[in-house]
N, C-alpha and C. Protein backbone atom coordinates (compact mmCIF):
# COMPACT_ATOMS: atom_id res chain seq x y z
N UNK A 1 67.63 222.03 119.43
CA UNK A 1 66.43 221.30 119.11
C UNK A 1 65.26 222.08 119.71
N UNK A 2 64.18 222.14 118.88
CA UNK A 2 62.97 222.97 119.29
C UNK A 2 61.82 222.03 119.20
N UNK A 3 61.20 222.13 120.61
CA UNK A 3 60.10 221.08 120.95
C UNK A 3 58.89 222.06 121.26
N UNK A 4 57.97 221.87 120.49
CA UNK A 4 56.57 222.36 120.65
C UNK A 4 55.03 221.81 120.93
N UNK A 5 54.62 222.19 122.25
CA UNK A 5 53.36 220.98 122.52
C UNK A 5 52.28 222.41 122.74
N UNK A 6 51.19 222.37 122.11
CA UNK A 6 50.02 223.18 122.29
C UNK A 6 50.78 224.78 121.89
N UNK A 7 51.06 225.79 122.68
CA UNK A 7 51.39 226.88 122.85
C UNK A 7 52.97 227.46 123.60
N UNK A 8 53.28 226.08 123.57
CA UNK A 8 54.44 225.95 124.84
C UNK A 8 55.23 225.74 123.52
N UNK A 9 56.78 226.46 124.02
CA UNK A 9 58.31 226.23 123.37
C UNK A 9 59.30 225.82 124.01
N UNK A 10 59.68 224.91 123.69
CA UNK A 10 60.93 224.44 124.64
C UNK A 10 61.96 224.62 123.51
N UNK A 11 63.72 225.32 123.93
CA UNK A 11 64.50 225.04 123.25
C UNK A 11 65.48 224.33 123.44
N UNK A 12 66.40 223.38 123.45
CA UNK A 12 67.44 222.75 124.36
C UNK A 12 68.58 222.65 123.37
N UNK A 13 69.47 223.16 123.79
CA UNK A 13 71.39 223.34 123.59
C UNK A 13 71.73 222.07 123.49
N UNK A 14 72.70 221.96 122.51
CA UNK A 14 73.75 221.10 122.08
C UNK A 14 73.09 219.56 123.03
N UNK A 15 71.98 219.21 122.26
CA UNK A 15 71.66 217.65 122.10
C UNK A 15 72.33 217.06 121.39
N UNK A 16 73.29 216.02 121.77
CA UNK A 16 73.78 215.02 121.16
C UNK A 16 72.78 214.50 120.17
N UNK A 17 73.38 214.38 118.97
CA UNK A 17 72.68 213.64 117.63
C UNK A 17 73.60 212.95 116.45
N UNK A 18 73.09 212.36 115.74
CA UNK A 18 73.92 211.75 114.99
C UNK A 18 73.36 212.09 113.54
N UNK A 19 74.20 212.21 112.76
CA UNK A 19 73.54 212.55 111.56
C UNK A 19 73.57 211.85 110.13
N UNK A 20 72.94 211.55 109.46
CA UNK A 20 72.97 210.79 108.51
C UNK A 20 74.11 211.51 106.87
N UNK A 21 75.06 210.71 107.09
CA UNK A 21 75.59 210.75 105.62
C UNK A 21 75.01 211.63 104.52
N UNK A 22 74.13 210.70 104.34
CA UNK A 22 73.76 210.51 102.84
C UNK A 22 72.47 211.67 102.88
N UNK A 23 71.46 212.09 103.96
CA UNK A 23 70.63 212.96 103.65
C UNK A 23 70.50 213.97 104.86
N UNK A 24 71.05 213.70 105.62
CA UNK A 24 71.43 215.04 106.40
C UNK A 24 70.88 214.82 107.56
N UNK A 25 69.59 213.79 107.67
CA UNK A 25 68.99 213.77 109.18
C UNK A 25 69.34 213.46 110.25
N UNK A 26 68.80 214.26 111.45
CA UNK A 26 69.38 214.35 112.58
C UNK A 26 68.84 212.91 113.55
N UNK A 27 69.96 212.46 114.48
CA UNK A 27 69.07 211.03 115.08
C UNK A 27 69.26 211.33 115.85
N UNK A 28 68.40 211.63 117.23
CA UNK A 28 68.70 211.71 118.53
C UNK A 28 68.51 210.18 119.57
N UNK A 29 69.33 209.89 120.40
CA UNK A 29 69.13 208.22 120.79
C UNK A 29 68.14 208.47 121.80
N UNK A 30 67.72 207.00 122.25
CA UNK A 30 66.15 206.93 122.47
C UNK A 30 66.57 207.32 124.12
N UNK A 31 67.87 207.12 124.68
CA UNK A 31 68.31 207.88 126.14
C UNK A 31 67.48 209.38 126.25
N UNK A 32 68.61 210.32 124.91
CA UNK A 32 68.04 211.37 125.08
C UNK A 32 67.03 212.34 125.10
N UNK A 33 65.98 211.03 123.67
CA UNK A 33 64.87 211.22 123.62
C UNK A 33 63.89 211.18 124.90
N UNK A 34 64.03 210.25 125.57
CA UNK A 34 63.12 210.12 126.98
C UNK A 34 63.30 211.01 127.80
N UNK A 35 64.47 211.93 127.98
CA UNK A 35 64.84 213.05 128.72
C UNK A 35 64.04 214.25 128.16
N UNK A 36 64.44 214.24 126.64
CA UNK A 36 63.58 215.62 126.19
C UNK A 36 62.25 215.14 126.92
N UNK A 37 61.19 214.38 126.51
CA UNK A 37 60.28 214.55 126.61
C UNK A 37 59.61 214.42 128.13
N UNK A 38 60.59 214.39 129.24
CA UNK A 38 60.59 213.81 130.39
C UNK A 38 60.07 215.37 130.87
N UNK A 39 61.59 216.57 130.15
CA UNK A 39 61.26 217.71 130.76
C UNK A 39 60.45 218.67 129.96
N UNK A 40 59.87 218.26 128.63
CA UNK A 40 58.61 218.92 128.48
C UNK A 40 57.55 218.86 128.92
N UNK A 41 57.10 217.28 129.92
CA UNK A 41 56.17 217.07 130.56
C UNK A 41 56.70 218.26 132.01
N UNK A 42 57.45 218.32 132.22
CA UNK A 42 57.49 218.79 133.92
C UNK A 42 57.33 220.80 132.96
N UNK A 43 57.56 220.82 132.15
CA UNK A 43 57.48 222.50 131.87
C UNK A 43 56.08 222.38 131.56
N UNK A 44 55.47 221.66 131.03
CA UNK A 44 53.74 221.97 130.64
C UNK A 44 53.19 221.83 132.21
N UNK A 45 53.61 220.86 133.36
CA UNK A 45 52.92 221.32 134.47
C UNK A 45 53.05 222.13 135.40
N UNK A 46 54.17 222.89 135.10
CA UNK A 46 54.63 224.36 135.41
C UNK A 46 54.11 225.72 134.71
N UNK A 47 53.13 224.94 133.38
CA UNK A 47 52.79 226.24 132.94
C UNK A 47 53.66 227.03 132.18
N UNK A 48 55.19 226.81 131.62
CA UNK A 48 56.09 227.03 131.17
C UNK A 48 55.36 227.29 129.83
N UNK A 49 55.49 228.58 129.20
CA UNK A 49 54.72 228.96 127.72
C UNK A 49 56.37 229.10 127.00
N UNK A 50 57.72 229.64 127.04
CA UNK A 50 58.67 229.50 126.24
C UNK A 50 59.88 229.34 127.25
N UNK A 51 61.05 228.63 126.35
CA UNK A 51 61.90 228.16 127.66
C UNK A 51 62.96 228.18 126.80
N UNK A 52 64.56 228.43 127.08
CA UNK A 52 65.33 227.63 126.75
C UNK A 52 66.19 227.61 127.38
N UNK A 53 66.93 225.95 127.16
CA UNK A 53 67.43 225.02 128.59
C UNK A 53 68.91 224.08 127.71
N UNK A 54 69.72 224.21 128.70
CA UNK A 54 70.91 223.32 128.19
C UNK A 54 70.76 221.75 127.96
N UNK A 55 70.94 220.92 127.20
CA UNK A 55 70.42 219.83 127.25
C UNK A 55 72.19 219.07 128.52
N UNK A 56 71.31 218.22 129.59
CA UNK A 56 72.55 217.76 129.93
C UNK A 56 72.27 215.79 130.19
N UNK A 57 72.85 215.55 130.17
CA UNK A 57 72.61 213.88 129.90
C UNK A 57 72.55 213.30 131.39
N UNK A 58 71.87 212.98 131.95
CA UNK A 58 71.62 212.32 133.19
C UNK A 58 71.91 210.75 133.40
């Protein structure tokens, strides 16, 4: 999964997702969702411009 805020790249490994049947889309649950976006906040105040990171479930 590739997360992009301003100039910054985050990439993160094998996120659990679920995927839809019928049209292919990816669902990530709202756990893992709050994590992604937990550690794109801590890489934008690090100044982090490209990254990539294992996703691990806390």
């Amino acid at each position: 999964m590739t997360l992009e805020r301003g100039l910054m790249i985050l990439v993160f490994r094998n996120v659990p997702a679920r995927v839809c049947e019928v049209c292919g889309e990816e669902y990530v649950a709202e756990e893992a969702t709050t994590q992604l976006l937990a550690a794109v906040e801590e890489a934008a105040r690090a100044g982090v411009q490209v990254d990539i990171r294992e996703y691990v479930a806390v």
